[in-house]
N, C-alpha and C. Protein backbone atom coordinates (compact mmCIF):
# COMPACT_ATOMS: atom_id res chain seq x y z
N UNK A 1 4.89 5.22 -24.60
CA UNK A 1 5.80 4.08 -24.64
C UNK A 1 5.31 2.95 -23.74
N UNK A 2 4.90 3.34 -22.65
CA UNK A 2 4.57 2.20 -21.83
C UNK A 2 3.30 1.65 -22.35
N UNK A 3 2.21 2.39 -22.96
CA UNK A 3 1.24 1.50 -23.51
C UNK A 3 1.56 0.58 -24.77
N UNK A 4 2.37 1.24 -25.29
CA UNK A 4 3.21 0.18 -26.28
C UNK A 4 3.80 -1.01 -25.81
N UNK A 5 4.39 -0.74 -24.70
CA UNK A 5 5.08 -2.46 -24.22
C UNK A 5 4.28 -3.03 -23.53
N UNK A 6 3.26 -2.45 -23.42
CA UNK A 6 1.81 -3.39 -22.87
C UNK A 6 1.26 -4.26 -24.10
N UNK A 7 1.16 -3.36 -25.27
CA UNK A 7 1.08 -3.97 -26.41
C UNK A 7 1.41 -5.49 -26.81
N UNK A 8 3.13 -4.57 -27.16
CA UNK A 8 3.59 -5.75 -27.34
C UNK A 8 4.02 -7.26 -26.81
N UNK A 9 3.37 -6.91 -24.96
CA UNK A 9 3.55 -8.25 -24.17
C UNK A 9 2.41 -8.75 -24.89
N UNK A 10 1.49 -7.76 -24.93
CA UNK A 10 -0.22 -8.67 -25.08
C UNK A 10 -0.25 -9.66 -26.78
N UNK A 11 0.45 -9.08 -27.40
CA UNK A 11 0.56 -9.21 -28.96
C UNK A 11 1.74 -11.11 -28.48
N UNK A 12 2.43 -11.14 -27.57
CA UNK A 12 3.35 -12.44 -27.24
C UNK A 12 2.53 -13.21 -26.79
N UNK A 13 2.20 -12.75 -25.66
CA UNK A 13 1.15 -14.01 -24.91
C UNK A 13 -0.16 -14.52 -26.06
N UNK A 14 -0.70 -13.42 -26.32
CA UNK A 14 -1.39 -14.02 -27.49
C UNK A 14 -1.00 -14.99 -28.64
N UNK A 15 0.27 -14.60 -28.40
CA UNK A 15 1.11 -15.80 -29.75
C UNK A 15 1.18 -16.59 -29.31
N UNK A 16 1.19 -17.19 -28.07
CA UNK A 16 1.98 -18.91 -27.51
C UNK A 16 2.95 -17.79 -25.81
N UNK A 17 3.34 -17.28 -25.81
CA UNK A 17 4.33 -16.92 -24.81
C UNK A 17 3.89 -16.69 -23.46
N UNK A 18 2.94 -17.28 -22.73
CA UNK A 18 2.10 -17.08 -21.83
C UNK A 18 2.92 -16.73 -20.65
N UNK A 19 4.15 -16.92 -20.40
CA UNK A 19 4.48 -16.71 -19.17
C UNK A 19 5.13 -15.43 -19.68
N UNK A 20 4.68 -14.58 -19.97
CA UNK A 20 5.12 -12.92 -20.43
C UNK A 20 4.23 -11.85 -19.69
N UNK A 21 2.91 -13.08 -19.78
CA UNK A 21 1.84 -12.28 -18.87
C UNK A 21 2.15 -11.91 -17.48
N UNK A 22 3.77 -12.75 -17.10
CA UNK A 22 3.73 -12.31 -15.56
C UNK A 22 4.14 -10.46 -15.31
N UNK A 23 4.71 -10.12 -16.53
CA UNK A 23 5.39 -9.03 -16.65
C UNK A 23 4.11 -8.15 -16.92
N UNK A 24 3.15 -8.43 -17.37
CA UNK A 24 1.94 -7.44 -17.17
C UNK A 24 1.39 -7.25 -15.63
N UNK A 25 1.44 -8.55 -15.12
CA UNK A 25 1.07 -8.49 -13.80
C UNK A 25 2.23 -7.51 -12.60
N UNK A 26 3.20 -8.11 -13.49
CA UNK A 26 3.99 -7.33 -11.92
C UNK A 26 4.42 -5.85 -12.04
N UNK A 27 3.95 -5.03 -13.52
CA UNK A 27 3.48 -3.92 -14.04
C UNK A 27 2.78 -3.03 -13.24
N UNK A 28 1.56 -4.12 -13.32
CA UNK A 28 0.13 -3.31 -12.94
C UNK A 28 -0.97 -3.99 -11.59
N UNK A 29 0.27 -4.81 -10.63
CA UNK A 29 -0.15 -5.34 -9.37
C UNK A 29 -0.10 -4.31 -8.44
N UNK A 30 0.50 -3.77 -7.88
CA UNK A 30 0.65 -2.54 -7.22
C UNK A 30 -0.90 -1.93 -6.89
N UNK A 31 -1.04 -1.12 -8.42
CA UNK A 31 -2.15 -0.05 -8.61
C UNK A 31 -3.43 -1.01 -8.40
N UNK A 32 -3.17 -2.34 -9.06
CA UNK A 32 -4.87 -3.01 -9.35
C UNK A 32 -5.06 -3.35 -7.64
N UNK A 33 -4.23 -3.48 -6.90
CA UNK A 33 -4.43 -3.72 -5.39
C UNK A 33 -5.14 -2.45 -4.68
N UNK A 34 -4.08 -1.41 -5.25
CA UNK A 34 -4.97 -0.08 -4.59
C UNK A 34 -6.40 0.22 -4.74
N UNK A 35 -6.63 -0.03 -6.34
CA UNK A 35 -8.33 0.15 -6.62
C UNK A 35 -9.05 -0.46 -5.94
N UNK A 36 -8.74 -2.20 -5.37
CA UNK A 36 -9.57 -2.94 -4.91
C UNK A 36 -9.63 -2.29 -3.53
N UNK A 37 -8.07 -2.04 -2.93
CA UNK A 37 -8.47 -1.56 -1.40
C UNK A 37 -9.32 -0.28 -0.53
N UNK A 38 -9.26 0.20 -1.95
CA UNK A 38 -10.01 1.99 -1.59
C UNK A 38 -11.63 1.35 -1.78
N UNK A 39 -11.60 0.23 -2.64
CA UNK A 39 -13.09 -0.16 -2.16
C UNK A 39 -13.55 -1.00 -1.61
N UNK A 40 -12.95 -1.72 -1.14
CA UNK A 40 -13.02 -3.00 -0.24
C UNK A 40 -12.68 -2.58 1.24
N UNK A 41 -11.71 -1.68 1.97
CA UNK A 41 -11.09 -1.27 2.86
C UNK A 41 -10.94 -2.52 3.17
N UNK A 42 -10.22 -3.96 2.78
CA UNK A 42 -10.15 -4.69 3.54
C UNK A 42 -8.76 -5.62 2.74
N UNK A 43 -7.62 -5.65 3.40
CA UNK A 43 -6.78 -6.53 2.60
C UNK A 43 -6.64 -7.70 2.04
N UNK A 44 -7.36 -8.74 2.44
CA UNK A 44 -6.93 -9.84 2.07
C UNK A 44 -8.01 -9.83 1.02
N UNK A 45 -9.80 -9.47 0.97
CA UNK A 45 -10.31 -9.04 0.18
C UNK A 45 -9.59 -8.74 -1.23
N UNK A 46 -8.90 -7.53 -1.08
CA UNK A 46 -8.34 -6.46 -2.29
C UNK A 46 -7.26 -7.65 -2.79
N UNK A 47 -6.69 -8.15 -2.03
CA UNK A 47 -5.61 -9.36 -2.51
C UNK A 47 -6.32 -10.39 -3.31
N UNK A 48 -7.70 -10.97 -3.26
CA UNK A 48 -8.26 -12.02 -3.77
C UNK A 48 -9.21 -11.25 -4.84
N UNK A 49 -9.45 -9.92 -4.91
CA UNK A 49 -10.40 -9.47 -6.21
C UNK A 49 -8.64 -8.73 -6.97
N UNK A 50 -7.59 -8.78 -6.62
CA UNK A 50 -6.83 -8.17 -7.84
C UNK A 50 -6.34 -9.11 -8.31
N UNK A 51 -6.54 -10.71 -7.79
CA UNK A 51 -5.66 -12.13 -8.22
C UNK A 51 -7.10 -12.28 -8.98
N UNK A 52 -7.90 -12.19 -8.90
CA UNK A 52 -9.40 -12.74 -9.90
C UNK A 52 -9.32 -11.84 -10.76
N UNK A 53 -9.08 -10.44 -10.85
CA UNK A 53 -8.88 -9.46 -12.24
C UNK A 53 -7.83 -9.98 -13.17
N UNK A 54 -6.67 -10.42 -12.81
CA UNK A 54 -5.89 -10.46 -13.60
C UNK A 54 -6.11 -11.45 -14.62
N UNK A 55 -6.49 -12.98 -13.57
CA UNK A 55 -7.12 -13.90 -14.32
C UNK A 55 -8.32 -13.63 -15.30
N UNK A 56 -9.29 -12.51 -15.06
CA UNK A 56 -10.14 -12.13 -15.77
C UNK A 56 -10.00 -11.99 -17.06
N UNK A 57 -8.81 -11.00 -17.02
CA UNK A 57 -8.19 -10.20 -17.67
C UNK A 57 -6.88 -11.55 -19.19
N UNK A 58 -6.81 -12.38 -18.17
CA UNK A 58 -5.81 -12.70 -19.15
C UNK A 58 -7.15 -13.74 -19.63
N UNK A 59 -7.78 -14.46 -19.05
CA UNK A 59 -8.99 -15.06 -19.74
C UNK A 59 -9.51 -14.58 -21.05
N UNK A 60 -9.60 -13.14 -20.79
CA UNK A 60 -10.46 -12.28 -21.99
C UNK A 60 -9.55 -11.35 -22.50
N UNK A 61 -7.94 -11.46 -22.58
CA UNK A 61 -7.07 -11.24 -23.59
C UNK A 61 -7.15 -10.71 -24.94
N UNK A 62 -8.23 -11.92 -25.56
CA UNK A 62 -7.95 -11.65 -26.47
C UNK A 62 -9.39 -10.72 -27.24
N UNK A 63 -10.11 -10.49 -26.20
CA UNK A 63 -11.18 -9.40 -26.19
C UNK A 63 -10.81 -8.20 -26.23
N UNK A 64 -9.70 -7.66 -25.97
CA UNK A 64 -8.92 -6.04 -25.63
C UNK A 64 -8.69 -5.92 -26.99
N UNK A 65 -9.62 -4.56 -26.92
CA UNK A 65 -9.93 -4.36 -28.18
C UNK A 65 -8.77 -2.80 -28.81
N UNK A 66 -8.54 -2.01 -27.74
CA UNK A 66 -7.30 -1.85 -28.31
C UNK A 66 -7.71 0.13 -27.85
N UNK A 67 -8.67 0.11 -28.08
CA UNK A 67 -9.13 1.38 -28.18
C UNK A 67 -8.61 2.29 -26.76
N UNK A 68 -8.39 1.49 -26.06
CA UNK A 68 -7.82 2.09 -24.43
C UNK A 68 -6.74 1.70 -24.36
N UNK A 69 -6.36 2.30 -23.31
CA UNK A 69 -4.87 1.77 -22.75
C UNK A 69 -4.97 0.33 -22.11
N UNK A 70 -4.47 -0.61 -22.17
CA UNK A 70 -4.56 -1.79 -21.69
C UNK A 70 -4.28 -1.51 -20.03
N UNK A 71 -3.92 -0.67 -19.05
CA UNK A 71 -4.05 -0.47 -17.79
C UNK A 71 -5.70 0.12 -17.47
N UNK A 72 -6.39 0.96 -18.72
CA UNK A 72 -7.55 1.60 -18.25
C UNK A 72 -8.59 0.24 -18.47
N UNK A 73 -8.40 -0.62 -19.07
CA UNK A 73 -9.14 -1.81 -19.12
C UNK A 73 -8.66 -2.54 -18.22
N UNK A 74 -8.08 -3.13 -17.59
CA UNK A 74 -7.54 -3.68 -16.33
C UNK A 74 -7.89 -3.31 -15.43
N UNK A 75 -8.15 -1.89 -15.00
CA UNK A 75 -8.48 -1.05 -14.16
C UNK A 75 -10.15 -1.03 -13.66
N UNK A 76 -10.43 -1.23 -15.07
CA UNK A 76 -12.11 -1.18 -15.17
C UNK A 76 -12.15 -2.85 -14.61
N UNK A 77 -11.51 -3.52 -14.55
CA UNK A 77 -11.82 -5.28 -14.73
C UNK A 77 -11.58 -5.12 -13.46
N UNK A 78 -10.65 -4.38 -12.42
CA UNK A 78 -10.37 -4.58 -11.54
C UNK A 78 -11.70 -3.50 -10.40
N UNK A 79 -12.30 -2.53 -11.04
CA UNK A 79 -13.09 -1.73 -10.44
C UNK A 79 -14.30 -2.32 -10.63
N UNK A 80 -14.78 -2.86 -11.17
CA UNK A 80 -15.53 -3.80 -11.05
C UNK A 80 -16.03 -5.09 -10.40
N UNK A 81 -15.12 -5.65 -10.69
CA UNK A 81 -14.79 -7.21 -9.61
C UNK A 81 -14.72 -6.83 -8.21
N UNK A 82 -14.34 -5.48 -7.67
CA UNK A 82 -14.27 -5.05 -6.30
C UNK A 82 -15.92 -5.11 -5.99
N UNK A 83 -16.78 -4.12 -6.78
CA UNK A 83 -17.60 -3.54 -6.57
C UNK A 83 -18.97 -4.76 -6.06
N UNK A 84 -18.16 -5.62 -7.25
CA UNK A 84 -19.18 -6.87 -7.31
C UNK A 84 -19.00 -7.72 -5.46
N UNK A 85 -17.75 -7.75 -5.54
CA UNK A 85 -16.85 -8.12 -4.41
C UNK A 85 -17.72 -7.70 -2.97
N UNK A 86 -18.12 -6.12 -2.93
CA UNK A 86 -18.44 -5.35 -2.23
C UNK A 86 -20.13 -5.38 -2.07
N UNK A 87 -20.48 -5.93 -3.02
CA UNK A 87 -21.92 -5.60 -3.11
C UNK A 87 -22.13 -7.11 -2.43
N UNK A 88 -21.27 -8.37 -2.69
CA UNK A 88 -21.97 -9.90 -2.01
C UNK A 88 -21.44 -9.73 -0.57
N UNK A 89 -20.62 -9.72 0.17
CA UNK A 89 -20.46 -9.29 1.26
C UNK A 89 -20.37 -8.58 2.38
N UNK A 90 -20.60 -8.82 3.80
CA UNK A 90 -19.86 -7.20 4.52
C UNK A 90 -18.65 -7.14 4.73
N UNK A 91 -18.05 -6.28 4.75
CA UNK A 91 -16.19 -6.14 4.28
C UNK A 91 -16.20 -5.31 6.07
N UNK A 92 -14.91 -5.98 6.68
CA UNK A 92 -14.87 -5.10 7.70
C UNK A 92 -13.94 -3.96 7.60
N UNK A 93 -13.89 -3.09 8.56
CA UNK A 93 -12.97 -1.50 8.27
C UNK A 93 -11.63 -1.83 8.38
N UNK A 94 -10.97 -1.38 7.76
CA UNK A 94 -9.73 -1.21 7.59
C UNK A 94 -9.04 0.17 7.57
N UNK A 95 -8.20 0.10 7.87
CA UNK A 95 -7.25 1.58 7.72
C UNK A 95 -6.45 1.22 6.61
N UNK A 96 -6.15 2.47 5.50
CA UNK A 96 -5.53 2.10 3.91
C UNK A 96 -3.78 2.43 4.25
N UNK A 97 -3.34 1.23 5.10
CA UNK A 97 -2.24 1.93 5.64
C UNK A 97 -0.90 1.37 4.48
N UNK A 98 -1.49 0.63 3.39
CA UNK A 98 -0.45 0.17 2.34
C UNK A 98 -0.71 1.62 1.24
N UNK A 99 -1.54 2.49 1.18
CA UNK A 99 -1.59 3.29 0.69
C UNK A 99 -0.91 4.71 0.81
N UNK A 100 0.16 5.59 0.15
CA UNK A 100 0.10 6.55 0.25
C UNK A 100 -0.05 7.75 -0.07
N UNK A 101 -0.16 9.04 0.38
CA UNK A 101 -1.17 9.94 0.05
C UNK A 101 -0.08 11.22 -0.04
N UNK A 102 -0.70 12.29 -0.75
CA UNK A 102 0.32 13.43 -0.06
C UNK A 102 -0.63 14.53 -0.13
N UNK A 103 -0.52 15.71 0.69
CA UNK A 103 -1.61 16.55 0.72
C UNK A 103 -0.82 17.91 0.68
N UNK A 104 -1.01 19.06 0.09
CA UNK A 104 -0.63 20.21 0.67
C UNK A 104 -1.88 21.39 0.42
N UNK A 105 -2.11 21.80 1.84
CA UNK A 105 -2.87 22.93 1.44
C UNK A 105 -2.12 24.38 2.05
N UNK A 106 -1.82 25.92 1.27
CA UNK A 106 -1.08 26.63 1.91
C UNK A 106 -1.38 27.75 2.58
N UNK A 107 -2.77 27.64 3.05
CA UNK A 107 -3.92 27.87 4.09
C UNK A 107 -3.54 27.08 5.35
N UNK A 108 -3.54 25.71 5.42
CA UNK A 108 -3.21 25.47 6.55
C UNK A 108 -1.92 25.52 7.40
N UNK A 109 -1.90 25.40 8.40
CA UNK A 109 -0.19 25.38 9.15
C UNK A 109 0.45 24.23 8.86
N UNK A 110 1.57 24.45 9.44
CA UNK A 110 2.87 23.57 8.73
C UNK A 110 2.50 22.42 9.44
N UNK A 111 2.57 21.06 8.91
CA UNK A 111 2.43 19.91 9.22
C UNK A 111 3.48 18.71 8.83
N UNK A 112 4.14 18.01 9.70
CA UNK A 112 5.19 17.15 9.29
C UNK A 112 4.67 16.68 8.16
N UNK A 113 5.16 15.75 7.43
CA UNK A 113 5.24 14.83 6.70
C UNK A 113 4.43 13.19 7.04
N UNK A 114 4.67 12.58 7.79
CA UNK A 114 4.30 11.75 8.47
C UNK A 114 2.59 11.99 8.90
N UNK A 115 2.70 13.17 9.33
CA UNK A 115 1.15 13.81 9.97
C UNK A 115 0.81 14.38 8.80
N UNK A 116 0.79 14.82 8.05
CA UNK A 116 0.77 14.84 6.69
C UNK A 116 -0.60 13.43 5.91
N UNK A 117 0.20 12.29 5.74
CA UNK A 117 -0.23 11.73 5.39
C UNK A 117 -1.19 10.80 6.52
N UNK A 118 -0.73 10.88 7.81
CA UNK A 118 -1.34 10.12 8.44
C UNK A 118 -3.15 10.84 8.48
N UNK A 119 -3.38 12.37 8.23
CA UNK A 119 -3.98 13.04 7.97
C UNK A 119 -5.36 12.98 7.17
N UNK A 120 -3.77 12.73 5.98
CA UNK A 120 -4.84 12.48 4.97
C UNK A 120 -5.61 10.99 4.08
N UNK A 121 -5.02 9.86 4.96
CA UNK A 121 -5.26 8.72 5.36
C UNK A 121 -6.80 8.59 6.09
N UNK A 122 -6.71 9.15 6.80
CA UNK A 122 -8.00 9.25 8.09
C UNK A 122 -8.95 10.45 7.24
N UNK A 123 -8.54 11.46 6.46
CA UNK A 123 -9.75 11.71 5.71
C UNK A 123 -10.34 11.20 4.63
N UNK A 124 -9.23 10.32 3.94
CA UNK A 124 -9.82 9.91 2.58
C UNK A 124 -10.86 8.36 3.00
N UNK A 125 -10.19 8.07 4.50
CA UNK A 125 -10.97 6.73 5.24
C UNK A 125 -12.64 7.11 5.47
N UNK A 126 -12.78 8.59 5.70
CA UNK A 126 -14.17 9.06 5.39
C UNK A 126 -14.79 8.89 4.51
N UNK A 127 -14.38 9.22 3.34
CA UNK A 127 -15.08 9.19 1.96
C UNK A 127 -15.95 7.93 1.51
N UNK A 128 -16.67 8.15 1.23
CA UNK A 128 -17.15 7.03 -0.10
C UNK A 128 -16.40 6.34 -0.69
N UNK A 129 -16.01 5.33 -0.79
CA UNK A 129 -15.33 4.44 -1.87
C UNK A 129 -14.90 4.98 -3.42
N UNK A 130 -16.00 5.25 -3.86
CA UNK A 130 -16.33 6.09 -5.35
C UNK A 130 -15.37 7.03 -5.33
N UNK A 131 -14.91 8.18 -3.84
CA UNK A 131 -14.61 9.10 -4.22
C UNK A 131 -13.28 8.91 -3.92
N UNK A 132 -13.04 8.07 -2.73
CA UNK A 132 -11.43 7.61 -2.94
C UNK A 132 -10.88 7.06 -4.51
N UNK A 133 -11.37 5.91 -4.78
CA UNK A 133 -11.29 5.77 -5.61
C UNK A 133 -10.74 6.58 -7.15
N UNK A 134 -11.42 7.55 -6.83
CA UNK A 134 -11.67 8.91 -8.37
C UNK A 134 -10.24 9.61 -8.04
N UNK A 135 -10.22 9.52 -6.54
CA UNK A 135 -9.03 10.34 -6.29
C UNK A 135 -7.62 10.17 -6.48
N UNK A 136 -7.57 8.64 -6.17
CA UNK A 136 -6.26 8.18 -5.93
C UNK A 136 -6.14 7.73 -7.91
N UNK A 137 -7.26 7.39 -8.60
CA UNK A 137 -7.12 7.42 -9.95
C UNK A 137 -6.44 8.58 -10.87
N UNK A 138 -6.73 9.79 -10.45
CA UNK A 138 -6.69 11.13 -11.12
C UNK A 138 -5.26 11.61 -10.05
N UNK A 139 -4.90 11.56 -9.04
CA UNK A 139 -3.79 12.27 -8.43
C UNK A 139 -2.71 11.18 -8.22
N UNK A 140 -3.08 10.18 -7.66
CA UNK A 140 -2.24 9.07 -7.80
C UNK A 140 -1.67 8.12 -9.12
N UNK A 141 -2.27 8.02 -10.22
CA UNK A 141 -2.28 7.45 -11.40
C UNK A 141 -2.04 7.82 -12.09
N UNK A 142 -2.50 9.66 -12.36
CA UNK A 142 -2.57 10.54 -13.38
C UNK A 142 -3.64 9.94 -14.75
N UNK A 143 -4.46 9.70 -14.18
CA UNK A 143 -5.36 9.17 -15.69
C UNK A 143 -6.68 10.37 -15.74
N UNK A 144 -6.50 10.54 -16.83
CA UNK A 144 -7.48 11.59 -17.02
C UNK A 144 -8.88 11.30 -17.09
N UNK A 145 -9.89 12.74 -17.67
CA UNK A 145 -11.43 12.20 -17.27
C UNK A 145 -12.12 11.20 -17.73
N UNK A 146 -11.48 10.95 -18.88
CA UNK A 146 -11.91 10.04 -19.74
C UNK A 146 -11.81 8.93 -19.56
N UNK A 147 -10.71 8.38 -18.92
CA UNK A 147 -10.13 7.37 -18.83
C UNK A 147 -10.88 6.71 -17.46
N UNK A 148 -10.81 7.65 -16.43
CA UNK A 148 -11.55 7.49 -14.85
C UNK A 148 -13.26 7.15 -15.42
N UNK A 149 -13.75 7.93 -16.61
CA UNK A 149 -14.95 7.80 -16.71
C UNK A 149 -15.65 6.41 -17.10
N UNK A 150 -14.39 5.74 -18.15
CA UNK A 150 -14.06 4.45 -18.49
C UNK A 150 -14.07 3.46 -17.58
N UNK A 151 -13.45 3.29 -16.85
CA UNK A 151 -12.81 2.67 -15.83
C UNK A 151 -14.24 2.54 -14.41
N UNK A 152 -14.39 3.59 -13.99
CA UNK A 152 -15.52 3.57 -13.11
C UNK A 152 -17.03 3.38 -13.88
N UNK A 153 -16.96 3.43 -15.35
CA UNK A 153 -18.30 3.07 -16.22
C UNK A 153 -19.51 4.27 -15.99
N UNK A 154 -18.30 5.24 -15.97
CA UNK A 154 -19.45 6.70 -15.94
C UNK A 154 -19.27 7.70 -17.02
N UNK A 155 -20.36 8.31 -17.23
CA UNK A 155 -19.84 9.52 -18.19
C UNK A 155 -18.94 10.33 -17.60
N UNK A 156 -18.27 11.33 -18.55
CA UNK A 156 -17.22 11.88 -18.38
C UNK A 156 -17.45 13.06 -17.87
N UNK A 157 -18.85 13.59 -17.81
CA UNK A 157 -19.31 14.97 -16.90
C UNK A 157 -19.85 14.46 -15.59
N UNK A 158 -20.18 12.87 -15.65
CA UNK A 158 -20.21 12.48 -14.16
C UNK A 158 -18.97 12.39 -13.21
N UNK A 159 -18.13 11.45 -13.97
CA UNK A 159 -16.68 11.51 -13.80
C UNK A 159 -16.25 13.30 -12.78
N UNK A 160 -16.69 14.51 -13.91
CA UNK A 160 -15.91 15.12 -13.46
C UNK A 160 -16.31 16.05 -12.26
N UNK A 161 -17.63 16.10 -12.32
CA UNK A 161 -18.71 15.94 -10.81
C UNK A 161 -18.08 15.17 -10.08
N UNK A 162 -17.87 14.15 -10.21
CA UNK A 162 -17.70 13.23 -8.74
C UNK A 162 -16.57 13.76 -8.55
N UNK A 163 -15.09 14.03 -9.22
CA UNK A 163 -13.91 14.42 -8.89
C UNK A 163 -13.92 15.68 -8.24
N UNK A 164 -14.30 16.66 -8.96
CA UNK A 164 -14.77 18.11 -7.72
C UNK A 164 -15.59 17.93 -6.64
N UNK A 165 -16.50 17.31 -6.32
CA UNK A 165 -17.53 16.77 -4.96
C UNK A 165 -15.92 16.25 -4.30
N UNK A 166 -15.38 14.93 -4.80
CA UNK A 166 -14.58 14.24 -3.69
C UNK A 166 -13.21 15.61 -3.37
N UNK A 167 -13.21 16.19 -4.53
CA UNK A 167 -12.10 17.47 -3.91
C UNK A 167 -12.34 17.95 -2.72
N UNK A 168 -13.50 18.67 -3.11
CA UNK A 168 -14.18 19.32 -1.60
C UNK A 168 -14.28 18.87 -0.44
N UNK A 169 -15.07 17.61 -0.52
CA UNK A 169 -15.30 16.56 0.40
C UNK A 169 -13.88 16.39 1.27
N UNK A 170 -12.65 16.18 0.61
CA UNK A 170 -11.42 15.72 1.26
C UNK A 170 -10.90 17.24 1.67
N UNK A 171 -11.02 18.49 1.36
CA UNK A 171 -10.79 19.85 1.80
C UNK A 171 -11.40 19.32 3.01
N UNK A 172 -12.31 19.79 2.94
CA UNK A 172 -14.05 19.29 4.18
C UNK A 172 -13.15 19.10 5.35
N UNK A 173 -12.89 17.94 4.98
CA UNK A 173 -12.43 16.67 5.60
C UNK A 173 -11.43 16.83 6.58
N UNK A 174 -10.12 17.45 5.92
CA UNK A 174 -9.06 17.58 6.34
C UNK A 174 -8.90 18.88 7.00
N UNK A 175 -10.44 20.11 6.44
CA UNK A 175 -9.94 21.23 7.55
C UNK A 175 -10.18 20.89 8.84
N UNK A 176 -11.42 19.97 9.46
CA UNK A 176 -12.00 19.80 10.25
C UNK A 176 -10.83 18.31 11.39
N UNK A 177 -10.20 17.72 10.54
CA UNK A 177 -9.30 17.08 11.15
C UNK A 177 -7.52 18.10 11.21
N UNK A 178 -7.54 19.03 11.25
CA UNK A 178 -6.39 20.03 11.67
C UNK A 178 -7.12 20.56 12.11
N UNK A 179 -8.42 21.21 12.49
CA UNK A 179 -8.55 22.05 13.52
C UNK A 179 -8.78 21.14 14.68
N UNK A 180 -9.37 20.05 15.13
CA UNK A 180 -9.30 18.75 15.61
C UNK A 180 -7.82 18.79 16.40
N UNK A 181 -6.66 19.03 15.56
CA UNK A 181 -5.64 18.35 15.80
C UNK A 181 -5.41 19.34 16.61
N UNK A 182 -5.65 20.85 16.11
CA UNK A 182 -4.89 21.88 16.84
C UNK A 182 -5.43 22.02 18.15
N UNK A 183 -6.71 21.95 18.22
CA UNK A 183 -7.51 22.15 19.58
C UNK A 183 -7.01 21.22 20.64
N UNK A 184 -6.06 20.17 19.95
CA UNK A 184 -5.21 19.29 20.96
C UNK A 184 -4.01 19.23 21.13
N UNK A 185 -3.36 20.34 20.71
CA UNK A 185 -2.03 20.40 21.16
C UNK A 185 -2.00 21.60 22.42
């Protein structure tokens, strides 16, 4: 259903109804901010490559060819323009603190909520871009391999390599920041 009323905004604005496009934007502003910030780590950055996607995006409107979900093409417009974003400048560090995360592993000890994510904030701040990215796409988004494979412009057995590597990687990650934590209480 929701790719349908993506549709049918895109099928209006295409007719003459241009200010319909704001309702795509305020849809899919949220998420296109997150993609940019997991690769940019930098806000005002991720704010100026998800305001240039959209424009991208409504520029080449009438190029969406239909075959995807109109968010997995947005997504790709927006994972891209970061990358490009990322590759002309140096971006300084940021903490992804507009981002949130949730983690449970039932191996480890009980951990608030708050420490929880503050947790897993500071491990996913480790990662590679790529693999935040893959992550917060597939657990945060729910978009499948295909779609991530789309979107990041990889095959779909790369796709699903990189998603098990960044699994591990954030296990890795997060055992070594709770034992960290515990050795300090």
């Amino acid at each position: 259903m929701k790719n349908l009323d993506d549709l049918i905004i895109i099928d209006k604005v295409l007719g003459g109804k241009r200010e319909l496009y704001n309702q795509l934007i305020e849809k899919h502003k949220n998420y296109a901010f997150t993609i940019a910030l997991n690769i940019l780590n930098n806000r005002e950055d991720a704010e100026e490559v998800a305001h240039d996607s959209f424009i991208k995006a409504y520029q080449n409107l009438a190029g969406f060819n239909r075959q995807s979900k109109f968010s997995t093409w947005l997504y790709r417009i927006v994972f891209n323009t970061a990358i490009t974003c990322k590759r002309k400048q140096k971006i300084k560090k940021e903490s992804l603190d507009t981002v949130k995360y949730t983690y449970y592993d039932s191996s480890a000890p009980e951990v608030e909520l708050q420490d929880q994510k503050r947790f897993i904030k500071q491990a996913l701040g480790k990662l590679p871009e790529i693999d935040r990215s893959i992550l917060t796409l597939f657990y945060l988004k729910d978009f499948s391999l295909d779609e991530i494979a789309e979107i990041t412009n990889m095959s779909f057995n790369t796709a699903k390599v990189r998603l098990h590597r960044a699994r591990k990687k954030l296990a890795d990650e997060m055992k070594t920041i709770l034992k960290e934590e515990a050795l300090n209480l």
